[in-house]
Protein backbone atom coordinates (compact mmCIF):
# COMPACT_ATOMS: atom_id res chain seq x y z
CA UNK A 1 130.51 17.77 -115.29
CA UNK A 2 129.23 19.39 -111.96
CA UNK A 3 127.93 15.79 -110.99
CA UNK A 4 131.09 14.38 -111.61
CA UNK A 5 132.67 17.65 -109.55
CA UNK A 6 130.18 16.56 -106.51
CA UNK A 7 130.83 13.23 -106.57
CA UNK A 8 134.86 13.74 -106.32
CA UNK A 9 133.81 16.04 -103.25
CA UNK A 10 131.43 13.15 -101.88
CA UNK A 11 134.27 10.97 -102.06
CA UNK A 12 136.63 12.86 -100.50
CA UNK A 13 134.41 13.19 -97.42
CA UNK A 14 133.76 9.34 -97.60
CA UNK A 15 137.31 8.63 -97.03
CA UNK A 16 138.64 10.94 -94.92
CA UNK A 17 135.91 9.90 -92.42
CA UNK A 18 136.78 6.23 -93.64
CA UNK A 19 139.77 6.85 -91.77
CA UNK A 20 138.22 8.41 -88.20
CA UNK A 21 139.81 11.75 -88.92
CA UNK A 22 137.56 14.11 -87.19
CA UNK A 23 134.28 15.69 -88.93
CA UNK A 24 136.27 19.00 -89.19
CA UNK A 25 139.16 17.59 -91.39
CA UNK A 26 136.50 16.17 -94.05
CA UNK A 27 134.45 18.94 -93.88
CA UNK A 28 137.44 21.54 -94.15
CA UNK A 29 138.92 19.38 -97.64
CA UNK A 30 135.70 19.28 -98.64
CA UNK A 31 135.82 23.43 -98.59
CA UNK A 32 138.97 23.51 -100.21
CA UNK A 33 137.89 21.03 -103.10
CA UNK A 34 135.03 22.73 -104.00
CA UNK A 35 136.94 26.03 -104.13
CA UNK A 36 139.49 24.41 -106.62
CA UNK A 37 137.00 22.46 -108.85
CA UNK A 38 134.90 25.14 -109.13
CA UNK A 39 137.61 27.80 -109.48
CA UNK A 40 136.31 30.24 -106.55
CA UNK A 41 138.09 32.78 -105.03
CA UNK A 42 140.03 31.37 -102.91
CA UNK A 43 140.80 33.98 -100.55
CA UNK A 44 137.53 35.53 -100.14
CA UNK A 45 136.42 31.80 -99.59
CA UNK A 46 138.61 31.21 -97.21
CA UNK A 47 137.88 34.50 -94.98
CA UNK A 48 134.00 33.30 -94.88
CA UNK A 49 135.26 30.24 -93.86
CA UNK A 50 137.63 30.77 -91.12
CA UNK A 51 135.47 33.76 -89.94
CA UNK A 52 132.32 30.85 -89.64
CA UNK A 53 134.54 28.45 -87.56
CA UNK A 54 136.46 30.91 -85.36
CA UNK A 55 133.99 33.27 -84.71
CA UNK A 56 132.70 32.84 -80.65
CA UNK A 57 129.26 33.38 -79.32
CA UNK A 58 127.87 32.95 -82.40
CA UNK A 59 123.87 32.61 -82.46
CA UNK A 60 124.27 28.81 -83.35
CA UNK A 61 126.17 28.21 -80.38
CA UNK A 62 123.77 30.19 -78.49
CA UNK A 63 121.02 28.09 -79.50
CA UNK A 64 122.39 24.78 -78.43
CA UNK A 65 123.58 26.19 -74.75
CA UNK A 66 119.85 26.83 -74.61
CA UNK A 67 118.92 23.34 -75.79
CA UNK A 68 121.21 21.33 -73.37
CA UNK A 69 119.81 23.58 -70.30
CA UNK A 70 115.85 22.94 -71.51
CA UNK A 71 116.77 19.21 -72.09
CA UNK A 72 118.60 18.75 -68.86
CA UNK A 73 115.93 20.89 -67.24
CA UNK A 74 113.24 18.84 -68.88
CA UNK A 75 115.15 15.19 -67.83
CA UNK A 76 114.96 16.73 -63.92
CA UNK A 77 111.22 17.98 -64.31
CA UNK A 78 110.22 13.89 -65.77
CA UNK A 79 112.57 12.04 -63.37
CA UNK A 80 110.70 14.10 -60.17
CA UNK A 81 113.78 15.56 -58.94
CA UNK A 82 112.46 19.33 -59.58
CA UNK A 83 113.87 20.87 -57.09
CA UNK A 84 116.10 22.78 -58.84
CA UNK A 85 112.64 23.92 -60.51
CA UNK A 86 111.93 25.50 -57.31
CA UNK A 87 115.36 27.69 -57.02
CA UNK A 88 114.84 29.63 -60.04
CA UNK A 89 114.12 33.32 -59.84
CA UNK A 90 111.55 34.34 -61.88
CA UNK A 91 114.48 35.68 -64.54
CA UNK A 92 115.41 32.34 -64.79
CA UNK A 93 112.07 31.25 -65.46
CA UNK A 94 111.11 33.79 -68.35
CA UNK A 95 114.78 33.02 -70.07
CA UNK A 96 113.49 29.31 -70.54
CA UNK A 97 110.55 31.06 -72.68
C-alpha cells in the first residue's frame, strides 16, 4: 500500500510539471498529498512547511549567495581579468575561506 501511496505522489509531480507549472506548485501538491494519504496532521504539517518556504536568510540561502560570489570570483580569476582580486580588503579575502 505505501508503494502504491508513493507512486500516486510520483504521479502527481509528473503531471503537474507535465504541464510547465512551476517546481513550487508540484512540489507544494506533492506536500499536501502526502499529508492526506498518509493521514498527518495537517496543521502542524503545514506550519513546518510554510515556516521552510517563507522563512528569509535562511542558512541554505546563505550558502548559495556564497557559491555564486566564489564561482563568479573563480570565472574572473581563470578568464585573467583579476583585478577585482586586487580590490579586496583583506576581510574580503578571509570571508571567501
Amino acid at each position: 500500500m505505501a508503494l502504491v501511496k508513493l507512486l500516486i505522489v510520483f504521479a502527481l509531480i509528473v503531471v503537474i510539471l507535465k504541464f510547465k507549472l512551476p517546481l513550487y506548485a508540484a512540489m507544494g501538491a506533492a506536500i499536501v498529498s502526502t499529508i492526506v494519504l498518509y493521514q498527518l496532521p495537517f496543521v502542524g504539517s503545514l506550519e513546518t512547511l510554510l515556516h521552510a518556504t517563507i522563512a528569509k536568510d535562511t542558512i541554505e540561502e546563505k550558502i548559495l549567495k556564497m557559491q555564486e560570489e566564489k564561482s563568479a570570483l573563480a570565472d574572473e580569476i581563470l578568464s585573467g581579468h583579476a583585478g577585482g582580486l586586487m580590490r579586496m580588503s583583506r576581510a574580503e579575502l578571509l570571508e571567501l575561506l
